[in-house]
N, C-alpha and C. Protein backbone atom coordinates (compact mmCIF):
# COMPACT_ATOMS: atom_id res chain seq x y z
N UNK A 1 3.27 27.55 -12.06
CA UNK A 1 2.52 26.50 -11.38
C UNK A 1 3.45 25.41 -10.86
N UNK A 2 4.52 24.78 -11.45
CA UNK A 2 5.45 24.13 -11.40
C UNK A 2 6.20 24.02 -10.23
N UNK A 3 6.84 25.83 -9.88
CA UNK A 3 7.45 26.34 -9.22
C UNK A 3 6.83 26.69 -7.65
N UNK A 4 5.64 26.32 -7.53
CA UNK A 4 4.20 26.68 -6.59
C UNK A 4 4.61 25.42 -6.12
N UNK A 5 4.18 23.82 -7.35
CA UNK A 5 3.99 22.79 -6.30
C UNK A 5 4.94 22.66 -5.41
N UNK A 6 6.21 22.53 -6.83
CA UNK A 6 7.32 21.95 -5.64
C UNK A 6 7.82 22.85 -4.52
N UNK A 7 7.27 24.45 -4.24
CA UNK A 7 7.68 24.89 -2.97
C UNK A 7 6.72 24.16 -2.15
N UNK A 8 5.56 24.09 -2.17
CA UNK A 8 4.36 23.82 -1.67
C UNK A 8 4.40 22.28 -0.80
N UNK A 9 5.66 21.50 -1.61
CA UNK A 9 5.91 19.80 -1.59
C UNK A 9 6.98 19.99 -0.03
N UNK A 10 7.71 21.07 -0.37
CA UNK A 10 8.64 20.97 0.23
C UNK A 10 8.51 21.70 1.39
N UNK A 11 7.38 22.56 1.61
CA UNK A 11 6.75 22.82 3.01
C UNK A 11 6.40 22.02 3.66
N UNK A 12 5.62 20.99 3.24
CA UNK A 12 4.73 20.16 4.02
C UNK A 12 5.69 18.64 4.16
N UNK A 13 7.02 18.69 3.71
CA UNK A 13 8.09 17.75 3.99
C UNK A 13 8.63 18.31 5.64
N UNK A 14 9.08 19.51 5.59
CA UNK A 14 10.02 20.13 6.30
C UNK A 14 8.56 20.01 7.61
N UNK A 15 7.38 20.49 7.45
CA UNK A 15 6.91 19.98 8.94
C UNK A 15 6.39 19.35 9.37
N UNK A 16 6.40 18.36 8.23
CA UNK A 16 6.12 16.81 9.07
C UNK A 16 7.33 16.17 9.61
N UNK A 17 8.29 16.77 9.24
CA UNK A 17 9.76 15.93 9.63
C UNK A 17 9.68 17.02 11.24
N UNK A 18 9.56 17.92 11.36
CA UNK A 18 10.24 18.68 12.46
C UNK A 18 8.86 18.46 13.29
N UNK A 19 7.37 17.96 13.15
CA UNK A 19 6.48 17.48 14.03
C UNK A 19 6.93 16.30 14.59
N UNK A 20 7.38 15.25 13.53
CA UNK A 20 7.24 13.82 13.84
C UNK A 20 8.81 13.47 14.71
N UNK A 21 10.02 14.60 14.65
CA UNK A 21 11.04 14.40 15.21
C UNK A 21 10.63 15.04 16.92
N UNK A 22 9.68 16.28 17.32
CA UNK A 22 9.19 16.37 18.57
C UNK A 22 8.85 15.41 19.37
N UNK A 23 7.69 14.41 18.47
CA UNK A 23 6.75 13.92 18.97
C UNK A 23 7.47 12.58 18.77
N UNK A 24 8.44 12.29 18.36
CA UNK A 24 9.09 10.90 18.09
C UNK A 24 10.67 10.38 18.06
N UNK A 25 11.32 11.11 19.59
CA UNK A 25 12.55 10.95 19.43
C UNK A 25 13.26 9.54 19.65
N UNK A 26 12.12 8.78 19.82
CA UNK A 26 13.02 7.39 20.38
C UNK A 26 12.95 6.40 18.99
N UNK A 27 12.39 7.02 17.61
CA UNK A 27 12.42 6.58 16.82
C UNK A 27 12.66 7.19 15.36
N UNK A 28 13.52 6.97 15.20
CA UNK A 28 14.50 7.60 13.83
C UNK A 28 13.80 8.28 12.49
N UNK A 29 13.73 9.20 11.99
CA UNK A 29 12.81 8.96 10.45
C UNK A 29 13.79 8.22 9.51
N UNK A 30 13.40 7.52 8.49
CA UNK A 30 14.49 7.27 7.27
C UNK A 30 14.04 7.61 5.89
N UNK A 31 15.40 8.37 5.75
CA UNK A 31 15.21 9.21 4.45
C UNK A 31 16.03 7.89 3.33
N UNK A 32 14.85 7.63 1.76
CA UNK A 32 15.36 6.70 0.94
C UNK A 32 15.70 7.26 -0.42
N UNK A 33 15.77 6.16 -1.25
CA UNK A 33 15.50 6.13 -2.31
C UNK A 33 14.89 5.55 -3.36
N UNK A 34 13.97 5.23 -4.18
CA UNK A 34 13.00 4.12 -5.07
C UNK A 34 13.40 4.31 -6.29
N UNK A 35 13.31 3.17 -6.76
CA UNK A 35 13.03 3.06 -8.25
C UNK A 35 12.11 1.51 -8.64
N UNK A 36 11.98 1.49 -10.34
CA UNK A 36 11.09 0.46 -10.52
C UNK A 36 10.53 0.87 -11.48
N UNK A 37 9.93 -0.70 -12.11
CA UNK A 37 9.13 -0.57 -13.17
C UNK A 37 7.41 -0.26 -13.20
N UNK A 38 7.37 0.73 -14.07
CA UNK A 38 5.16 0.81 -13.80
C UNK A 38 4.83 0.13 -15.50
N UNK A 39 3.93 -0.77 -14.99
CA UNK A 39 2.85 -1.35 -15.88
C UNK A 39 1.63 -0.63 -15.79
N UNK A 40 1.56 0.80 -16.62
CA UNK A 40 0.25 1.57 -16.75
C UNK A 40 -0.65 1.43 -17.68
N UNK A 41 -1.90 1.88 -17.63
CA UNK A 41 -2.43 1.49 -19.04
C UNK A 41 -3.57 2.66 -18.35
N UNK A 42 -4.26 3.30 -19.48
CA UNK A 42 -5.73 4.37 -19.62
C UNK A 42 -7.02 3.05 -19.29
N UNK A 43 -7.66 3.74 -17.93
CA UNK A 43 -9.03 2.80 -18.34
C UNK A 43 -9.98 3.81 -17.80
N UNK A 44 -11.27 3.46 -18.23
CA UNK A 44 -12.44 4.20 -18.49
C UNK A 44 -13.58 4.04 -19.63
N UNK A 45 -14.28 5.31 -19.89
CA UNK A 45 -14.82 4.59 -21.34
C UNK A 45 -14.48 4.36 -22.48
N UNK A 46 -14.90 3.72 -23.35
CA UNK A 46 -14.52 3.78 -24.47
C UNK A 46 -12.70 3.92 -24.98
N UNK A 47 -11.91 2.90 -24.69
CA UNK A 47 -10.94 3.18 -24.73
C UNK A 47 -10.36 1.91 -24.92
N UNK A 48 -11.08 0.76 -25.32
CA UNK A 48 -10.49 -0.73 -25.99
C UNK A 48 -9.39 -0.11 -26.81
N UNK A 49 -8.98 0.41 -27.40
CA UNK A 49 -7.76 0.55 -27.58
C UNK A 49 -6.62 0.77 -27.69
N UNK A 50 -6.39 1.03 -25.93
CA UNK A 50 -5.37 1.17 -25.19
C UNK A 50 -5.19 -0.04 -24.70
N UNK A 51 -4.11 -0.51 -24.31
CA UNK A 51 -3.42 -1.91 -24.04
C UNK A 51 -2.26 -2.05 -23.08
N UNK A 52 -2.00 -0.79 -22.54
CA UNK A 52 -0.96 -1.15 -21.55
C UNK A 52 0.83 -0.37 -21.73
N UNK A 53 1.64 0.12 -20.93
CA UNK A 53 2.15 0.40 -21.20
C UNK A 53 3.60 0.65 -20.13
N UNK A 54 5.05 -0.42 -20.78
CA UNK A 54 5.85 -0.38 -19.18
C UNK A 54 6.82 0.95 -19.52
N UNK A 55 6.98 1.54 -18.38
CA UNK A 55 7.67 2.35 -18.42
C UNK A 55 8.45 1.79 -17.01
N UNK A 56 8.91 3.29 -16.29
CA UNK A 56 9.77 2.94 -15.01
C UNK A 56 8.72 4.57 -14.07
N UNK A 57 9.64 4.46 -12.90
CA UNK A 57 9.84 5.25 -11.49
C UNK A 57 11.15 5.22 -10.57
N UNK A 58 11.36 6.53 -10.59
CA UNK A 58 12.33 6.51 -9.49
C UNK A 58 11.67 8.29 -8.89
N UNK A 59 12.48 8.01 -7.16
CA UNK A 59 12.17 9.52 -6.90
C UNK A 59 12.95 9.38 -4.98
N UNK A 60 12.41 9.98 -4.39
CA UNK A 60 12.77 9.76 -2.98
C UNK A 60 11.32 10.07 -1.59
N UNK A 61 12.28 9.20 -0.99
CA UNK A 61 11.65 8.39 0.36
C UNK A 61 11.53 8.97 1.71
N UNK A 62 10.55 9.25 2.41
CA UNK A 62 11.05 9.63 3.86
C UNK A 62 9.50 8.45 4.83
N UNK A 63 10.70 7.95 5.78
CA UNK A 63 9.38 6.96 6.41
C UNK A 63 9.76 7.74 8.00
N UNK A 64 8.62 7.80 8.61
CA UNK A 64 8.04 8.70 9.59
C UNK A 64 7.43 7.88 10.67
N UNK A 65 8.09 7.02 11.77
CA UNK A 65 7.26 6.29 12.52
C UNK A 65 6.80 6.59 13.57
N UNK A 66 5.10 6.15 13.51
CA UNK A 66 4.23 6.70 14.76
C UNK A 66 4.63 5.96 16.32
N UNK A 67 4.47 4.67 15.59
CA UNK A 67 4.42 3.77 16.69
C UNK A 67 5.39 2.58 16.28
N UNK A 68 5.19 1.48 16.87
CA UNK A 68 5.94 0.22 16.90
C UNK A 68 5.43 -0.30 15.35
N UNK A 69 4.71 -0.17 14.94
CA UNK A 69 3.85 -0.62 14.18
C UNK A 69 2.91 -0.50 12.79
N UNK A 70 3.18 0.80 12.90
CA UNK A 70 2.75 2.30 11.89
C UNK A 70 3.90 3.20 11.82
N UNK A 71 3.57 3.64 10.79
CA UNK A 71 4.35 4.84 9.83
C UNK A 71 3.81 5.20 8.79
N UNK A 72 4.11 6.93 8.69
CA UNK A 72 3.73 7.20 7.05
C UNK A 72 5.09 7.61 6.30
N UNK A 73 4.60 7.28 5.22
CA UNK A 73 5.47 7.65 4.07
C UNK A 73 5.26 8.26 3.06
N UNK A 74 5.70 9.54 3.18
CA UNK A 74 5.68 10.93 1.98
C UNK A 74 6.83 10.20 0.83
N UNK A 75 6.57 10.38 0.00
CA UNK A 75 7.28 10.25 -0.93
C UNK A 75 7.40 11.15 -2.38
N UNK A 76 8.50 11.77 -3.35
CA UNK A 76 8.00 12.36 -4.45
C UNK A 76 8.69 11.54 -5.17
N UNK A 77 7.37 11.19 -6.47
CA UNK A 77 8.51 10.14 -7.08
C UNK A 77 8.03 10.51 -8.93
N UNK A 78 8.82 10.78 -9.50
CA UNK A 78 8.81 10.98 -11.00
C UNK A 78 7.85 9.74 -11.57
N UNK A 79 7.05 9.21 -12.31
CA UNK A 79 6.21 8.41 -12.71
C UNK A 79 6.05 8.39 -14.30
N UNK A 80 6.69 7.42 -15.24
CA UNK A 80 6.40 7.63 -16.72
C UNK A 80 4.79 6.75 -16.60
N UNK A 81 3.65 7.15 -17.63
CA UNK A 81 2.90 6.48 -17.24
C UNK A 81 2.25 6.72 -18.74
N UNK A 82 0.71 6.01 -18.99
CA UNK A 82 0.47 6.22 -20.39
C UNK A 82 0.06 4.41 -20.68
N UNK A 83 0.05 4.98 -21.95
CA UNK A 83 -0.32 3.77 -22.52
C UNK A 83 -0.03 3.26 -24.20
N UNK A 84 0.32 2.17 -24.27
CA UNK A 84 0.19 1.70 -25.74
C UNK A 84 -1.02 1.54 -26.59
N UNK A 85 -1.36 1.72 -27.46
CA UNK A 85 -3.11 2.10 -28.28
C UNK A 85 -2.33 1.15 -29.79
N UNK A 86 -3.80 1.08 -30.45
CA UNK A 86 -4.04 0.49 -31.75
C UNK A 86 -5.15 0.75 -32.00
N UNK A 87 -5.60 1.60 -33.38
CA UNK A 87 -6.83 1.57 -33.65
C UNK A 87 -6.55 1.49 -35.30
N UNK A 88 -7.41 1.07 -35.94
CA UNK A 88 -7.56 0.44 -37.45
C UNK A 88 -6.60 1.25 -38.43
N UNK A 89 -5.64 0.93 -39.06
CA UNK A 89 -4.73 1.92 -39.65
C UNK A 89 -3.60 2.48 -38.47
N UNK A 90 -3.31 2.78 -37.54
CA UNK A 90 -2.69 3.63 -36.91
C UNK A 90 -2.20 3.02 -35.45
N UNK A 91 -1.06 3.08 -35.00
CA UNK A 91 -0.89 2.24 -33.70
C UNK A 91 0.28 3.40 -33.19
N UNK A 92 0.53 3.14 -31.77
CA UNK A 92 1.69 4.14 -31.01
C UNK A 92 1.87 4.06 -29.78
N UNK A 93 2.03 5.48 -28.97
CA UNK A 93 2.38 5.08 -27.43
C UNK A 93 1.41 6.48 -27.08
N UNK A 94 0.98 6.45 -25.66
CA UNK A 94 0.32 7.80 -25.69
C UNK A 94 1.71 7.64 -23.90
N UNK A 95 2.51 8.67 -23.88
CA UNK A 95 3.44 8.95 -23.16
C UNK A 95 3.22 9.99 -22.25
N UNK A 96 2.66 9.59 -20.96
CA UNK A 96 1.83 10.60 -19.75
C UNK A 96 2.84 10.58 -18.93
N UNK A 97 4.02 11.51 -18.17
CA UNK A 97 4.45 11.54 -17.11
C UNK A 97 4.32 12.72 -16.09
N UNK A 98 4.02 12.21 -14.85
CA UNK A 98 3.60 12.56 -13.98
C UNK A 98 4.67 13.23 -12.54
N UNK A 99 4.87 13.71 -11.95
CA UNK A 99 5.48 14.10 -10.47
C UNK A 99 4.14 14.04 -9.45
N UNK A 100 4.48 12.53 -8.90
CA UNK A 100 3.47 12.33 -8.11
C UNK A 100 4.29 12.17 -6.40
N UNK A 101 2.97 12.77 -5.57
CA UNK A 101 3.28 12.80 -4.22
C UNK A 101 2.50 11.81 -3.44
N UNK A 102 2.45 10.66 -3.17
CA UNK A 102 1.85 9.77 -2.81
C UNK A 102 2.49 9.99 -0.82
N UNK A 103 1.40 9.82 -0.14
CA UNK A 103 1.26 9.66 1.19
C UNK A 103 1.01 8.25 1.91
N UNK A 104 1.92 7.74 2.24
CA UNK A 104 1.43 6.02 2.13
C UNK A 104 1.39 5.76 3.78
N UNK A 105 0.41 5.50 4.14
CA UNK A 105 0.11 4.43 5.66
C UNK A 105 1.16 3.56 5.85
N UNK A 106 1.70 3.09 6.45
CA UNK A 106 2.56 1.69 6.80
C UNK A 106 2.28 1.15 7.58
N UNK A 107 1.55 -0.23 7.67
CA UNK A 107 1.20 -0.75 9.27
C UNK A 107 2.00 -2.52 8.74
N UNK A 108 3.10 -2.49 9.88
CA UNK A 108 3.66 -3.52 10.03
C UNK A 108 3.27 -4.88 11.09
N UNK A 109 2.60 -6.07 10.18
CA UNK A 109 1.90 -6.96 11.57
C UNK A 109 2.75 -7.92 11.59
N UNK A 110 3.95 -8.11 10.74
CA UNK A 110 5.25 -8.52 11.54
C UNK A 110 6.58 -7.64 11.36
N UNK A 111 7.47 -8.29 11.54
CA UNK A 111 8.47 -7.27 11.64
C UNK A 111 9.00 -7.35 10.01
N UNK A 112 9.07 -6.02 9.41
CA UNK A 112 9.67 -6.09 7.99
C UNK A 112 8.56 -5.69 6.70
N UNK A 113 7.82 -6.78 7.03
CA UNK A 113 6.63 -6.86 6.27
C UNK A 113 5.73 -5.64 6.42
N UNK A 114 5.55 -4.75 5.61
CA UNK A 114 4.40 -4.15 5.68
C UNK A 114 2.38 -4.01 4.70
N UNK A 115 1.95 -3.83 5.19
CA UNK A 115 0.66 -3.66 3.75
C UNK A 115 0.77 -2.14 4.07
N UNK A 116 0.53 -1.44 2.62
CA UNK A 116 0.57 -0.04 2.84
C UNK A 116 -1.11 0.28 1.52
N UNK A 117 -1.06 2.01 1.86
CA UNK A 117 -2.26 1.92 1.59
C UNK A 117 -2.18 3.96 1.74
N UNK A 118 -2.82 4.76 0.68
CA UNK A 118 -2.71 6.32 0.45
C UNK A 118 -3.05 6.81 -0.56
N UNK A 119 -3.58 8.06 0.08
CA UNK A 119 -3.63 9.00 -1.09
C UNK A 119 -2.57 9.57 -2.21
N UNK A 120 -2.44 10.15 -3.25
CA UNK A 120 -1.86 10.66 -4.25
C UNK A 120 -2.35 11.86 -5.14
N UNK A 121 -1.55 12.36 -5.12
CA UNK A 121 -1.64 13.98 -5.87
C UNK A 121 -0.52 14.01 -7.18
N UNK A 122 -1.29 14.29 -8.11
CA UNK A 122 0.40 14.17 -9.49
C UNK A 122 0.32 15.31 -9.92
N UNK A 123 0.98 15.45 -10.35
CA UNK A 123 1.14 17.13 -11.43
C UNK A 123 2.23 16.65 -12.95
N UNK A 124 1.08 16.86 -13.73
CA UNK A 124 1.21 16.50 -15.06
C UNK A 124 2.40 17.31 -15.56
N UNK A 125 3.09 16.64 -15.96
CA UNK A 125 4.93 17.14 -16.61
C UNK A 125 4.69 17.00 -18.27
N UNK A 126 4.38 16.25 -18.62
CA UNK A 126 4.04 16.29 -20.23
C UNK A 126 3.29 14.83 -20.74
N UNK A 127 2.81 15.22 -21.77
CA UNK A 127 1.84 14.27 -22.53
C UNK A 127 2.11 14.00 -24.12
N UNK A 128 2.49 13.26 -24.50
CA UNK A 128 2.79 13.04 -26.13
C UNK A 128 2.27 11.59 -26.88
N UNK A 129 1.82 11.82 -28.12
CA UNK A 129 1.39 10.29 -28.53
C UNK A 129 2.52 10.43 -29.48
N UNK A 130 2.80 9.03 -29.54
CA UNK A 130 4.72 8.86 -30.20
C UNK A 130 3.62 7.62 -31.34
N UNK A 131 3.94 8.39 -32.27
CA UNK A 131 2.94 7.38 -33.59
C UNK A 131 4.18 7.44 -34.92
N UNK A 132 4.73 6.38 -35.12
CA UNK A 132 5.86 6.17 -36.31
C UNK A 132 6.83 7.04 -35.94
N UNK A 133 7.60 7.29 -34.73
CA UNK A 133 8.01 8.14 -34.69
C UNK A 133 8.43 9.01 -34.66
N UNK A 134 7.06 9.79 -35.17
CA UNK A 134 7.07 11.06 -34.33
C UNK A 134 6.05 11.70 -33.66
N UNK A 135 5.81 12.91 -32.89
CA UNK A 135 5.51 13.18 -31.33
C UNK A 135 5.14 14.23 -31.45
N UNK A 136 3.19 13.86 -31.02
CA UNK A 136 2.50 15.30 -30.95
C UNK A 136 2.18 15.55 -29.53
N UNK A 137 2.20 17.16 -29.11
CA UNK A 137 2.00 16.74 -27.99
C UNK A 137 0.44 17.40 -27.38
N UNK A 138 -0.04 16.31 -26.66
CA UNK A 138 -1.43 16.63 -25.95
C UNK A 138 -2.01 16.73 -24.53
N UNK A 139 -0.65 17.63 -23.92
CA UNK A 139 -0.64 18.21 -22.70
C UNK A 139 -1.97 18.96 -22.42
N UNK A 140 -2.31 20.11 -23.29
CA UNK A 140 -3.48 20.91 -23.36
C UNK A 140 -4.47 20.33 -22.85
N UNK A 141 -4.86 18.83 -23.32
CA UNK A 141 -6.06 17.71 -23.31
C UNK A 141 -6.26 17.79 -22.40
N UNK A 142 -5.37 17.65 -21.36
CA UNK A 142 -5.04 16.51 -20.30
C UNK A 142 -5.22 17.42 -18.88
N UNK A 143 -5.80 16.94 -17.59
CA UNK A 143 -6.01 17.69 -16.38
C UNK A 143 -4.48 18.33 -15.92
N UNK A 144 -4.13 19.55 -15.40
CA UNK A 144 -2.47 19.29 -14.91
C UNK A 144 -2.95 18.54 -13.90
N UNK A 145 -3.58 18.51 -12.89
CA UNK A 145 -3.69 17.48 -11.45
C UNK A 145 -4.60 16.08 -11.63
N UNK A 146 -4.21 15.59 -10.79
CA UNK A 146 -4.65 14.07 -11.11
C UNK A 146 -4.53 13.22 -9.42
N UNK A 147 -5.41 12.84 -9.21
CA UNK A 147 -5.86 12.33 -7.75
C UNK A 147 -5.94 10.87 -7.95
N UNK A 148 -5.54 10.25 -6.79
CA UNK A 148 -5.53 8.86 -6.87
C UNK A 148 -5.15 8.07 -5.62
N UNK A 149 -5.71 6.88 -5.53
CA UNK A 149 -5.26 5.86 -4.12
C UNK A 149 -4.16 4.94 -4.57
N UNK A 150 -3.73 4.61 -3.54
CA UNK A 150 -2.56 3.34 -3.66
C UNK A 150 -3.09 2.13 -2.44
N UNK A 151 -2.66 1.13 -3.41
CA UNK A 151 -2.41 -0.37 -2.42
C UNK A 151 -1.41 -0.98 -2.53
N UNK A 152 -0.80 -1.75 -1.41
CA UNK A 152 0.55 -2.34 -1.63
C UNK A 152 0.89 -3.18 -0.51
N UNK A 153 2.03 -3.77 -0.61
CA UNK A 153 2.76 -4.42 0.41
C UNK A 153 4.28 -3.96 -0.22
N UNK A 154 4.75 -4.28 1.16
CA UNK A 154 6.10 -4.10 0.92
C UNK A 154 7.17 -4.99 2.21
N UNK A 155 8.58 -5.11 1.89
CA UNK A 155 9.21 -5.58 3.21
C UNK A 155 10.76 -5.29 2.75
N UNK A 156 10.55 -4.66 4.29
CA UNK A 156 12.00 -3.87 4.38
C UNK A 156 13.20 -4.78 4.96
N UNK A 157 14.40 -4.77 4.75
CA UNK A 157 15.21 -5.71 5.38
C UNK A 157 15.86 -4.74 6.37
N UNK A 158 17.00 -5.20 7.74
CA UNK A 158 17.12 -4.19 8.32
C UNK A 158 18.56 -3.34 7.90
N UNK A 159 19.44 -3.75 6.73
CA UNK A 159 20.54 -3.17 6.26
C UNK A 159 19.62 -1.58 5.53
N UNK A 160 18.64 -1.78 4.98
CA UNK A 160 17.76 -0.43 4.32
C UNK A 160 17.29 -1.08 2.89
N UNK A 161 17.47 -2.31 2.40
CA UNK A 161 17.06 -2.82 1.24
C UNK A 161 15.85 -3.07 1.47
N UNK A 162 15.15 -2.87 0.61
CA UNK A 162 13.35 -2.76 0.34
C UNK A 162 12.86 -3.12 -0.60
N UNK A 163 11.28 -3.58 -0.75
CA UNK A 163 10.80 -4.12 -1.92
C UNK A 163 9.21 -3.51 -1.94
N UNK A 164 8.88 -3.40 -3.27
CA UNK A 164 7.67 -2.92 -2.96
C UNK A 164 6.81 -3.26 -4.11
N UNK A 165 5.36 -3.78 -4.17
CA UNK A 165 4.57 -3.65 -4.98
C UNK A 165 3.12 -2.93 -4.87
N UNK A 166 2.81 -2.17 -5.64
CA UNK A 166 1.73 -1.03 -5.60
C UNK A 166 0.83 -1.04 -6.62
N UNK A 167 -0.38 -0.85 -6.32
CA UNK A 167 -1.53 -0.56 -7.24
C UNK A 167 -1.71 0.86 -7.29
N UNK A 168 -1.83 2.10 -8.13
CA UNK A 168 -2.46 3.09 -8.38
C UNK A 168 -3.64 3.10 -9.39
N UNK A 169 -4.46 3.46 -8.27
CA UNK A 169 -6.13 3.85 -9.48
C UNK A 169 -5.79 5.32 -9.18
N UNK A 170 -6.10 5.89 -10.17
CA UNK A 170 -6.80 7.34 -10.64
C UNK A 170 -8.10 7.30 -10.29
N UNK A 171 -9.00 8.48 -9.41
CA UNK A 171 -9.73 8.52 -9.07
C UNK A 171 -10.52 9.29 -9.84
N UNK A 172 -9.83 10.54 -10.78
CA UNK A 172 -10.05 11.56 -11.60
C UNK A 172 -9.89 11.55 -12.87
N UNK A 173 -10.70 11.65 -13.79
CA UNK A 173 -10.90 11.87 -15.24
C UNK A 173 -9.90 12.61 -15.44
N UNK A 174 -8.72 12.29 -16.13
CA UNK A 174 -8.01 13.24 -16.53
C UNK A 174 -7.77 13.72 -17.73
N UNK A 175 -8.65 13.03 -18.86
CA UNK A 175 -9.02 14.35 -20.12
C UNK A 175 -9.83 15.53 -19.96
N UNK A 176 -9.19 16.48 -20.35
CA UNK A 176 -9.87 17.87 -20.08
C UNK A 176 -10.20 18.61 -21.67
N UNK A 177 -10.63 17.85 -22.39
CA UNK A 177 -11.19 17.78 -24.03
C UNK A 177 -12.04 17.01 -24.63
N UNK A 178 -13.21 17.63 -24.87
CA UNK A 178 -14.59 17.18 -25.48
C UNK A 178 -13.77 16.78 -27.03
N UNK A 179 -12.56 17.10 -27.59
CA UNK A 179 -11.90 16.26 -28.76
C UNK A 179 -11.08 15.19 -28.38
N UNK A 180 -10.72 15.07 -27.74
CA UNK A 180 -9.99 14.12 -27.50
C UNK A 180 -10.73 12.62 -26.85
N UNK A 181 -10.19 11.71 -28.25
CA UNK A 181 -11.17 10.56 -27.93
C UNK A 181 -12.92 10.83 -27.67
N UNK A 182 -13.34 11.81 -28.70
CA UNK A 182 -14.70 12.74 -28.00
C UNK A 182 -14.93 12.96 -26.40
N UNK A 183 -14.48 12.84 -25.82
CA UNK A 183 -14.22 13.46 -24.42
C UNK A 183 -14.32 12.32 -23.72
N UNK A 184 -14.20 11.11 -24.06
CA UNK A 184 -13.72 9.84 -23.49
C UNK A 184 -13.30 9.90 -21.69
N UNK A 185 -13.76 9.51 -20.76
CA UNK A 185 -13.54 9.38 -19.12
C UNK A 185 -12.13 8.73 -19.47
N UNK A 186 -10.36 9.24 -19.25
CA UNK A 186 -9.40 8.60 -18.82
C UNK A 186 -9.20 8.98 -17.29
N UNK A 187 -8.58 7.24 -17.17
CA UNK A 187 -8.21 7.40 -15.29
C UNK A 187 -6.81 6.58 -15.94
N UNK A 188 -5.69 6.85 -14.93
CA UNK A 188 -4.21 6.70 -14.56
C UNK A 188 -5.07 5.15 -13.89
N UNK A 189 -4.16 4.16 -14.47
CA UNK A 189 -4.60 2.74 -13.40
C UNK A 189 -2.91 2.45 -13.82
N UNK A 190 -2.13 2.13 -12.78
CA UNK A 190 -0.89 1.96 -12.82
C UNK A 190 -0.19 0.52 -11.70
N UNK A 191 0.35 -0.33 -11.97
CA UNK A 191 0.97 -1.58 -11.15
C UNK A 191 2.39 -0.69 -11.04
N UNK A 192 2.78 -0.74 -9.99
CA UNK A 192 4.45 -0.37 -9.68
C UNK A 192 5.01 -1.40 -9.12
N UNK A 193 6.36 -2.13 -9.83
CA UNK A 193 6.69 -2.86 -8.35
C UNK A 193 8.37 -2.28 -8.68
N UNK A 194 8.77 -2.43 -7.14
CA UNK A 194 10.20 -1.38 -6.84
C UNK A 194 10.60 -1.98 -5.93
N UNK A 195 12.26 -1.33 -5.67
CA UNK A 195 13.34 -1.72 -5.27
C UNK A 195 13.64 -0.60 -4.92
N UNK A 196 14.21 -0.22 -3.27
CA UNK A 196 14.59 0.92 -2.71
C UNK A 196 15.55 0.89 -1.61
N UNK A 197 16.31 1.96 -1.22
CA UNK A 197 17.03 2.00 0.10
C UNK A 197 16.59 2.98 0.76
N UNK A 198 17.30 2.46 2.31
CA UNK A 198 16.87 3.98 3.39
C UNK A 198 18.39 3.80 3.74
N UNK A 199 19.18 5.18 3.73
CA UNK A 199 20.31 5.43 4.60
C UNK A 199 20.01 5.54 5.86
């Protein structure tokens, strides 16, 4: 399955780059790089006792411009995500990371500055709750795919230094276990904010 997405990632890289270079020679694509910290946390039902949880992101960049003004941006970017919990007796980390492909809009209404705004597709890499540590793991639970929107702004400088802050909601329940948390609704709700280049 693994071996599926990422051919699958890397089809739909290769012809959007060789569409958008036909249809767009008077304007460059730029291929980057991201990283940054995510403030994630589980929300849904029943789940007061989850509380939040920072991890990081890094992965790579390609921005694709339509016009003067617009661009999209494919991106694959590694995502630790999850959350910190406490419940009476027992406290830990529940440790969700993700390989997410986020598709981001770019519409620039001055120069630099952008608000961005996309869909997202993840594919679940592993799941563990880290309790005194040590580490069970509850991949099984858990959806492998996971759907979600992004909001953001960002502003690019013109050397290739970049900044970015992002909202991800999970759109999709991603426990897939009537035991787990008794089958409790979890959604991915994630803050990213990052620091990136374009060569």
């Amino acid at each position: 399955m693994r071996k599926l997405l990422v051919c699958g990632l890397v089809a739909i890289f290769s012809l959007t780059f060789l569409n958008a270079q036909d249809e767009n020679t008077t304007m460059p694509i730029s291929f980057g790089v991201k990283t940054g910290v995510n403030f994630s946390d589980i929300a849904g039902d029943d789940v007061e006792s989850y509380n939040g949880r920072t991890a990081f992101h890094f992965g790579g960049v390609v921005e694709i411009p339509i016009c003067e003004s617009f661009s999209l941006q494919p991106e694959l970017i590694y995502s630790a995500q999850g959350s910190d919990y406490e419940d009476p007796g027992e406290s830990g980390t529940a440790k969700v990371d993700y390989l997410n492909l986020p598709v981001i809009a770019k519409y620039y209404p001055i120069e630099g500055f952008s608000i961005e705004a996309g869909p997202q597709l993840g594919y679940l890499l592993s799941a563990k709750f880290d309790v005194d540590g040590e580490e069970f793991d509850f991949k099984d639970d858990l959806k492998s795919i996971d759907f979600g929107v992004n909001f953001g702004l960002g502003y690019k400088l013109e050397n290739g230094l970049n900044f970015s802050a992002r909202y991800n909601l999970g759109i999709t329940n991603a426990n897939d276990s009537d035991e787990l948390d008794g089958g409790a609704e979890y959604r991915n709700s994630v803050i990213q904010v990052g620091v990136g280049f374009f060569f």
